[in-house]
PDB file of N, CA and C in Angstrom:
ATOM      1  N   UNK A   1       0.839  -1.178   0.000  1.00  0.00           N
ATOM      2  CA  UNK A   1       0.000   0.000   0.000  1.00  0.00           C
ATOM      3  C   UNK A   1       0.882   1.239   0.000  1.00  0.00           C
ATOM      4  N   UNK A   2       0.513   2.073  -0.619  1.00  0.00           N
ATOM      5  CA  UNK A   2       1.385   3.661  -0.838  1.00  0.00           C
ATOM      6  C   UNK A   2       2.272   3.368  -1.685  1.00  0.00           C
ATOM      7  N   UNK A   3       2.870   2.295  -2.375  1.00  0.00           N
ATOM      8  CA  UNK A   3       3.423   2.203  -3.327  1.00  0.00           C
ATOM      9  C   UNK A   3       3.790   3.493  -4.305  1.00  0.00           C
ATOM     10  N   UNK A   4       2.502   4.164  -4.619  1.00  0.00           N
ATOM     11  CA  UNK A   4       2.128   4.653  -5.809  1.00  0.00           C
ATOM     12  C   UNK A   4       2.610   5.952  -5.595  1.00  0.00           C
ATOM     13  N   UNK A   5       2.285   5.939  -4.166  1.00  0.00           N
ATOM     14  CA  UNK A   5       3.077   7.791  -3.922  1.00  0.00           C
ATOM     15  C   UNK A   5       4.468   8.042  -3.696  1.00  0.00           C
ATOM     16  N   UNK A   6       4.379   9.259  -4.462  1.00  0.00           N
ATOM     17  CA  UNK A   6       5.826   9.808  -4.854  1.00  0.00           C
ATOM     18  C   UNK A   6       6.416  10.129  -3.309  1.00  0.00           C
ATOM     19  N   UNK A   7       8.009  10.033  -3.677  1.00  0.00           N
ATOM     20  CA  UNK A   7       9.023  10.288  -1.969  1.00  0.00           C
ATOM     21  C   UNK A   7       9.033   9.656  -1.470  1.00  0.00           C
ATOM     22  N   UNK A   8       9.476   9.824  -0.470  1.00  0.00           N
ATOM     23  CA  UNK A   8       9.873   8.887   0.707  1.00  0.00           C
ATOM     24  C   UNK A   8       8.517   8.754   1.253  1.00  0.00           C
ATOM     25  N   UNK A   9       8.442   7.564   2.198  1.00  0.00           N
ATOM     26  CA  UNK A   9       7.581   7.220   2.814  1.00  0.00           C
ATOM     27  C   UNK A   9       7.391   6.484   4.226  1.00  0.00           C
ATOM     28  N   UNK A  10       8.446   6.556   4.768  1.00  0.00           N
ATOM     29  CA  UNK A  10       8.502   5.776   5.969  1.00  0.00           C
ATOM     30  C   UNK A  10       9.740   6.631   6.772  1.00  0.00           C
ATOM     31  N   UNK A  11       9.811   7.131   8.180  1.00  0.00           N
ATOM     32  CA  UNK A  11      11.165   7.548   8.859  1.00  0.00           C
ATOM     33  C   UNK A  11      11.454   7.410   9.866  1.00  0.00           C
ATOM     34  N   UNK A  12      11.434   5.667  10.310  1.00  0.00           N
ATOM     35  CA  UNK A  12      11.644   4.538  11.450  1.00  0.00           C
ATOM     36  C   UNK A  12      13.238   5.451  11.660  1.00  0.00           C
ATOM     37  N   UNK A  13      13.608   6.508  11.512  1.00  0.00           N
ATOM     38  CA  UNK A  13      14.921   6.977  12.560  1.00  0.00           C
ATOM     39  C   UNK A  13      14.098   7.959  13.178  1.00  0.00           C
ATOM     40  N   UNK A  14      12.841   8.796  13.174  1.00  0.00           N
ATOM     41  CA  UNK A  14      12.696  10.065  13.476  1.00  0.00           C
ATOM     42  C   UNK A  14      11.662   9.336  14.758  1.00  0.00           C
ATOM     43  N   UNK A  15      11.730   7.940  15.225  1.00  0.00           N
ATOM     44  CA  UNK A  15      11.149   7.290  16.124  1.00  0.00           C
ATOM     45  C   UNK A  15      11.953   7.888  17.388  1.00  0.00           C
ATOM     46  N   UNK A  16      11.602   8.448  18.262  1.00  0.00           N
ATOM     47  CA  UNK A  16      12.322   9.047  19.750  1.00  0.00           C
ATOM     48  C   UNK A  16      12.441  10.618  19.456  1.00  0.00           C
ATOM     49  N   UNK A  17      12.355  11.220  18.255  1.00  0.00           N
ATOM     50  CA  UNK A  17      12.063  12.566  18.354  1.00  0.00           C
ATOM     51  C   UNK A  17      10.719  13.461  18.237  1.00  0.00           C
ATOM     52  N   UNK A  18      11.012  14.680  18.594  1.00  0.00           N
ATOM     53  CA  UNK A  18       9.731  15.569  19.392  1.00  0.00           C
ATOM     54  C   UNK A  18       8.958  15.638  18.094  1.00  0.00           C
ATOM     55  N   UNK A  19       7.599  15.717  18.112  1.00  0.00           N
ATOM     56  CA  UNK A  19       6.929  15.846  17.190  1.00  0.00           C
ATOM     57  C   UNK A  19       6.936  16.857  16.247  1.00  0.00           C
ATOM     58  N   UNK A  20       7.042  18.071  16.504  1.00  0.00           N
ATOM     59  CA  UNK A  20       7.050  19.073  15.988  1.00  0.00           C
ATOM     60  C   UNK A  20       8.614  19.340  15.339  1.00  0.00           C
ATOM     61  N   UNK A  21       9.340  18.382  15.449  1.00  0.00           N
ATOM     62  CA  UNK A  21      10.894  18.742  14.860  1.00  0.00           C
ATOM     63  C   UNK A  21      10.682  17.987  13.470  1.00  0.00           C
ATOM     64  N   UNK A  22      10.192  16.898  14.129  1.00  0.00           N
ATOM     65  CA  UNK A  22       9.621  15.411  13.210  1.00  0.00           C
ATOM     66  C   UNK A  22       8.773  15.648  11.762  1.00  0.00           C
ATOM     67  N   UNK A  23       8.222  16.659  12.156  1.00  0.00           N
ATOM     68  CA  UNK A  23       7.019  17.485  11.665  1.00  0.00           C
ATOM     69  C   UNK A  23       7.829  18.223  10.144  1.00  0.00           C
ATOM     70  N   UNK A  24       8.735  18.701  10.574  1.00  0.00           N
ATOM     71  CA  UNK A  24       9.378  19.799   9.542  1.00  0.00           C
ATOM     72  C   UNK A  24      10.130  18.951   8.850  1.00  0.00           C
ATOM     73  N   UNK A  25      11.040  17.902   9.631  1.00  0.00           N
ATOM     74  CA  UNK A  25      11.671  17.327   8.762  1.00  0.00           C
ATOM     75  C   UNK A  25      10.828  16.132   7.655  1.00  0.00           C
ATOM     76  N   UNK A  26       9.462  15.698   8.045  1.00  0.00           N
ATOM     77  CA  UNK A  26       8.944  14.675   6.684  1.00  0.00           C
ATOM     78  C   UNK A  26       8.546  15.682   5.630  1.00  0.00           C
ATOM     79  N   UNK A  27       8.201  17.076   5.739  1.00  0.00           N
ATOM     80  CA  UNK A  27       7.909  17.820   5.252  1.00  0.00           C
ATOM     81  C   UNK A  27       9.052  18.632   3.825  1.00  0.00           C
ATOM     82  N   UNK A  28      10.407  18.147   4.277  1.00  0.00           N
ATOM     83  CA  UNK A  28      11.283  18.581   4.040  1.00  0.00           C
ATOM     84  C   UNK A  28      11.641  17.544   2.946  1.00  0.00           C
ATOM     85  N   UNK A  29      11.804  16.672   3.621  1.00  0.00           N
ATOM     86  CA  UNK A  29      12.046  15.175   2.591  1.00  0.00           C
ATOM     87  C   UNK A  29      11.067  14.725   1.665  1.00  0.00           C
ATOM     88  N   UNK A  30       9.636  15.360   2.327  1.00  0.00           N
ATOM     89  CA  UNK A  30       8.889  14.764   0.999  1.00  0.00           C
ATOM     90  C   UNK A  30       7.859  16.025   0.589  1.00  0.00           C
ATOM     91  N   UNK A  31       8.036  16.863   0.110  1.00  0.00           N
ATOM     92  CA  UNK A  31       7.557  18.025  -0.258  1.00  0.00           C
ATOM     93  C   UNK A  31       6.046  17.411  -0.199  1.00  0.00           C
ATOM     94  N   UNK A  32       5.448  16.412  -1.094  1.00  0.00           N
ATOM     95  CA  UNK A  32       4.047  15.987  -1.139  1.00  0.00           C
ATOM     96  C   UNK A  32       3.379  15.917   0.163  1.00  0.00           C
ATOM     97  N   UNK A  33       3.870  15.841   0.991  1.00  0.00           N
ATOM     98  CA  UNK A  33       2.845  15.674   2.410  1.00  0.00           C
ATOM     99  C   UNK A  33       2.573  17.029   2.785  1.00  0.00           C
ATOM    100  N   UNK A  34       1.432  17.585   2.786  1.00  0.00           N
ATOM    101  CA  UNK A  34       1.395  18.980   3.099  1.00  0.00           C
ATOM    102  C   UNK A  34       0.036  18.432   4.964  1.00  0.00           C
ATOM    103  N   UNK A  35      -0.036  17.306   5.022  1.00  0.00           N
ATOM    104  CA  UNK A  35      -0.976  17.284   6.656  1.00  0.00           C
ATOM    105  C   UNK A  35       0.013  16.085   7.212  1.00  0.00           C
ATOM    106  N   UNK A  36       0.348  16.783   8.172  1.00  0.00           N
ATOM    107  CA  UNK A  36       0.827  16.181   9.899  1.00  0.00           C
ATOM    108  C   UNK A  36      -0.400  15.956  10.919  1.00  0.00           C
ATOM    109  N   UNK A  37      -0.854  15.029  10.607  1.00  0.00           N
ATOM    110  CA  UNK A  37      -1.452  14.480  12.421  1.00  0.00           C
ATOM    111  C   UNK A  37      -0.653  13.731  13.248  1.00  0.00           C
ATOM    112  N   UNK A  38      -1.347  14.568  14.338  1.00  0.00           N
ATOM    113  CA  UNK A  38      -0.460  14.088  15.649  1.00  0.00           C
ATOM    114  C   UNK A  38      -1.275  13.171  16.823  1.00  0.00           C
ATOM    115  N   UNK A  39      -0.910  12.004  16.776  1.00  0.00           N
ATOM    116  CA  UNK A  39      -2.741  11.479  17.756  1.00  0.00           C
ATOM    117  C   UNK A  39      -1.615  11.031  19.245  1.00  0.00           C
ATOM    118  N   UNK A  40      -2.054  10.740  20.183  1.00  0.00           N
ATOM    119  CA  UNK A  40      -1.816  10.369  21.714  1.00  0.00           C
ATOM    120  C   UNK A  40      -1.503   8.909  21.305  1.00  0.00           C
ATOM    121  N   UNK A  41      -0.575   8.285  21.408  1.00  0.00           N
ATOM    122  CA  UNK A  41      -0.809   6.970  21.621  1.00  0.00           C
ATOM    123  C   UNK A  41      -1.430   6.541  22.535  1.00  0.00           C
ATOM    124  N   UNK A  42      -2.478   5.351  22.209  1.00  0.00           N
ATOM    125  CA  UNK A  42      -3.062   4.927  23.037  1.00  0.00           C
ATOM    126  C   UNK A  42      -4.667   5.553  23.496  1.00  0.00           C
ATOM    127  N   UNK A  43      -4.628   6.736  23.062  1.00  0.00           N
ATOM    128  CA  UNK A  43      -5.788   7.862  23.480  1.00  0.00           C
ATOM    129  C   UNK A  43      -6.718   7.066  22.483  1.00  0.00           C
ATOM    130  N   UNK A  44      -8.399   7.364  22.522  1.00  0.00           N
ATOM    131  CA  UNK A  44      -9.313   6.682  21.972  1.00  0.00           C
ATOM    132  C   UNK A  44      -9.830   7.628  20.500  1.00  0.00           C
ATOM    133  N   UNK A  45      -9.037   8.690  20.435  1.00  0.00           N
ATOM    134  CA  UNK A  45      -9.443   9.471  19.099  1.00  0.00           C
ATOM    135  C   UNK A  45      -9.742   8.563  17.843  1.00  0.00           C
ATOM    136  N   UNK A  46     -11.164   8.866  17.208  1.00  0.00           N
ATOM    137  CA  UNK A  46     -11.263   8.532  16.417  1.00  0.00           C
ATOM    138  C   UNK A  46     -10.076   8.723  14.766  1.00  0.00           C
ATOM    139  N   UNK A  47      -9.945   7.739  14.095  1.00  0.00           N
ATOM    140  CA  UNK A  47      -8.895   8.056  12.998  1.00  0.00           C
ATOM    141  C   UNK A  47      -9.759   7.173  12.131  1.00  0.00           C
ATOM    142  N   UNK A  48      -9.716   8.391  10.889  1.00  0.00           N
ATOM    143  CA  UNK A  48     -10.230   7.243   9.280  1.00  0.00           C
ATOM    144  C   UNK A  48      -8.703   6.478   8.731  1.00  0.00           C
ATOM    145  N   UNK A  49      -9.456   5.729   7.951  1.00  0.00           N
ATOM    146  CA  UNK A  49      -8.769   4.773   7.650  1.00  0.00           C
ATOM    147  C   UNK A  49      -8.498   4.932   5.817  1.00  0.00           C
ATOM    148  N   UNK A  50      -9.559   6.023   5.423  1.00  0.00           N
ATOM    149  CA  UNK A  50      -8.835   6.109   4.323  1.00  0.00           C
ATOM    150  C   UNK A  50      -7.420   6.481   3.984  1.00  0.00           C
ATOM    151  N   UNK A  51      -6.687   6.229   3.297  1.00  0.00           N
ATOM    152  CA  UNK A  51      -5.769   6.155   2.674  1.00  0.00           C
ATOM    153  C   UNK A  51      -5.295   7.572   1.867  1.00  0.00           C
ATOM    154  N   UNK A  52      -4.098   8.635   2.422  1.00  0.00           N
ATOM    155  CA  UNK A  52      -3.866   9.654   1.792  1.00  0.00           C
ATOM    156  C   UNK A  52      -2.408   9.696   1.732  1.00  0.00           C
ATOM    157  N   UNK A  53      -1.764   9.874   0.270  1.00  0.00           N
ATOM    158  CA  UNK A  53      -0.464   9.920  -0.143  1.00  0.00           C
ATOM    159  C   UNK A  53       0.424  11.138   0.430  1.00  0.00           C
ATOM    160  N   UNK A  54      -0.530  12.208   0.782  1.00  0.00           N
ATOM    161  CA  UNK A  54       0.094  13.766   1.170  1.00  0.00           C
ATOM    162  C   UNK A  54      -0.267  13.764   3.073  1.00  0.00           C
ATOM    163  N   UNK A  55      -0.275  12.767   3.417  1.00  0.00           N
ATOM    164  CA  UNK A  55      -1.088  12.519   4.930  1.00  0.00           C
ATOM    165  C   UNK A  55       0.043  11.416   6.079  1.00  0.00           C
ATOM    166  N   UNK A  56       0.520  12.216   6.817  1.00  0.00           N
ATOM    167  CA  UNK A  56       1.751  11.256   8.220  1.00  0.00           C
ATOM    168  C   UNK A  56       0.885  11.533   9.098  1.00  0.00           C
ATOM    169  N   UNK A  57       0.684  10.329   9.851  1.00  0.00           N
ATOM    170  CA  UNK A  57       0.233  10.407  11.418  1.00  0.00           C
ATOM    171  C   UNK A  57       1.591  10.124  12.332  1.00  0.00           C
ATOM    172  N   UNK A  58       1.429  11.134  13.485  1.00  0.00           N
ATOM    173  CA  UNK A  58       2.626  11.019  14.039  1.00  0.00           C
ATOM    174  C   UNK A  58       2.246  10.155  15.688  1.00  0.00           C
ATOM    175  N   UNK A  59       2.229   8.927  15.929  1.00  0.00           N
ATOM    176  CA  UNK A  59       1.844   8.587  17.067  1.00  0.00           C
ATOM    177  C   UNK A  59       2.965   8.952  18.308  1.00  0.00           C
ATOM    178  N   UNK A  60       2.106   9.944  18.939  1.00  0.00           N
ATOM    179  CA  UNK A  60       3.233  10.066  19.979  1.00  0.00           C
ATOM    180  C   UNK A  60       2.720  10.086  21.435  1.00  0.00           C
ATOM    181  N   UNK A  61       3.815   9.612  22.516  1.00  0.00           N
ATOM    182  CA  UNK A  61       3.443   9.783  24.057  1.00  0.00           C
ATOM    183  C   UNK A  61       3.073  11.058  24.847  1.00  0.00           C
ATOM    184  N   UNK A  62       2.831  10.989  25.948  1.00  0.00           N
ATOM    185  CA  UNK A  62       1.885  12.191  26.643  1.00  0.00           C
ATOM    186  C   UNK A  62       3.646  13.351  26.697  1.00  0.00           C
ATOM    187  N   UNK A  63       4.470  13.542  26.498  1.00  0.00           N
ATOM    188  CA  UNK A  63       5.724  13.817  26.034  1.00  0.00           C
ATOM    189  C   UNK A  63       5.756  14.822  24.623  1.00  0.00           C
ATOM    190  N   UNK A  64       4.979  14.087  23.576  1.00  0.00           N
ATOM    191  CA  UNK A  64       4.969  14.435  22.425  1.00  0.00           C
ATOM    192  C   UNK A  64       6.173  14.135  21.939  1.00  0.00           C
ATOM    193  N   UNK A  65       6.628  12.717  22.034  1.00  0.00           N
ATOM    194  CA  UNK A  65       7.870  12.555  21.506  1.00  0.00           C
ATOM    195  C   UNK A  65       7.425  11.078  20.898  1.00  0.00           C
ATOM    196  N   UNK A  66       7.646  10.790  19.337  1.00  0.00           N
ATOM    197  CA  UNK A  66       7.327  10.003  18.645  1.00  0.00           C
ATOM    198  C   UNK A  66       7.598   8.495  19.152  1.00  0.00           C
ATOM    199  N   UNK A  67       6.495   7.415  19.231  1.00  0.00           N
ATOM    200  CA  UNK A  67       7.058   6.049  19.847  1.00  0.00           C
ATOM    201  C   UNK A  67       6.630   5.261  18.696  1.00  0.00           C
ATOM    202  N   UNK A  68       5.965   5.886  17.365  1.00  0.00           N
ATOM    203  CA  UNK A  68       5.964   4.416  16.451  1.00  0.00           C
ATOM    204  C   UNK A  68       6.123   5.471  15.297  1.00  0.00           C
ATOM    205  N   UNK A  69       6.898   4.449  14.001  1.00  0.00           N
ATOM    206  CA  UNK A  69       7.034   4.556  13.094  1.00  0.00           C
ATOM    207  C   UNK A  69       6.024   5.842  12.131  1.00  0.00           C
ATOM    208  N   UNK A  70       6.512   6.746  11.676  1.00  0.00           N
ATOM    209  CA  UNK A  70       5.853   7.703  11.021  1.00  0.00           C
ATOM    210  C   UNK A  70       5.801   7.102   9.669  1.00  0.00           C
ATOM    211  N   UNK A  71       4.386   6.893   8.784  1.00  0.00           N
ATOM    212  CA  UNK A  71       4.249   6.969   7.352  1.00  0.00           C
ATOM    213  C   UNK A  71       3.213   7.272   7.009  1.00  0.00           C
ATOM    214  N   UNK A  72       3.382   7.597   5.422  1.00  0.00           N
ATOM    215  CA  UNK A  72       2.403   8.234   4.980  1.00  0.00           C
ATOM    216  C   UNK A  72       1.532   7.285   4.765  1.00  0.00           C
ATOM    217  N   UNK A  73      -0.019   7.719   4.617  1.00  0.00           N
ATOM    218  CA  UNK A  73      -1.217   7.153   5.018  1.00  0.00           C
ATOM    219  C   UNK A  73      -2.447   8.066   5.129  1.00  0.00           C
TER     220      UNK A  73
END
C-alpha cells in the first residue's frame, strides 16, 4: 500500500524525536505531504482509515515525543 506515492515514505529513525521537529523534517524530505497528524498513543481518538499519499500520522506519548514509526497514510 502507498506504493504509488511519490518520496519517501517511511522515517523509522525520526522514532524518539519531538513531534514538531519530526514534523518539519517529513515535510522537508517529501515536499508531497502537506498534513501532519499528531494522535496520543493509546488515546481513543477517532482516525479514518482512508488512505492519503500527502497525509503522516505522528503517534506520539503524553511527552509528544514520537514512539511508532511515522508513514504516509
Amino acid at each position: 500500500m502507498g506504493d504509488f506515492c511519490p518520496g519517501k515514505k517511511r522515517w523509522p529513525e525520526l522514532v524518539g524525536t519531538e513531534a514538531r521537529i519530526a514534523e518539519k523534517i517529513i515535510q522537508k524530505e517529501n515536499p508531497n505531504v502537506n498534513i501532519v497528524q499528531i494522535f496520543l498513543f493509546g488515546s481513543k481518538s477517532p482516525i479514518s482509515m482512508e488512505f492519503c499519499c500527502s497525509r503522516v500520522r505522528l503517534l506520539v506519548n503524553i511527552n509528544g515525543v514520537i514512539v511508532g514509526i511515522p508513514s504516509i497514510g
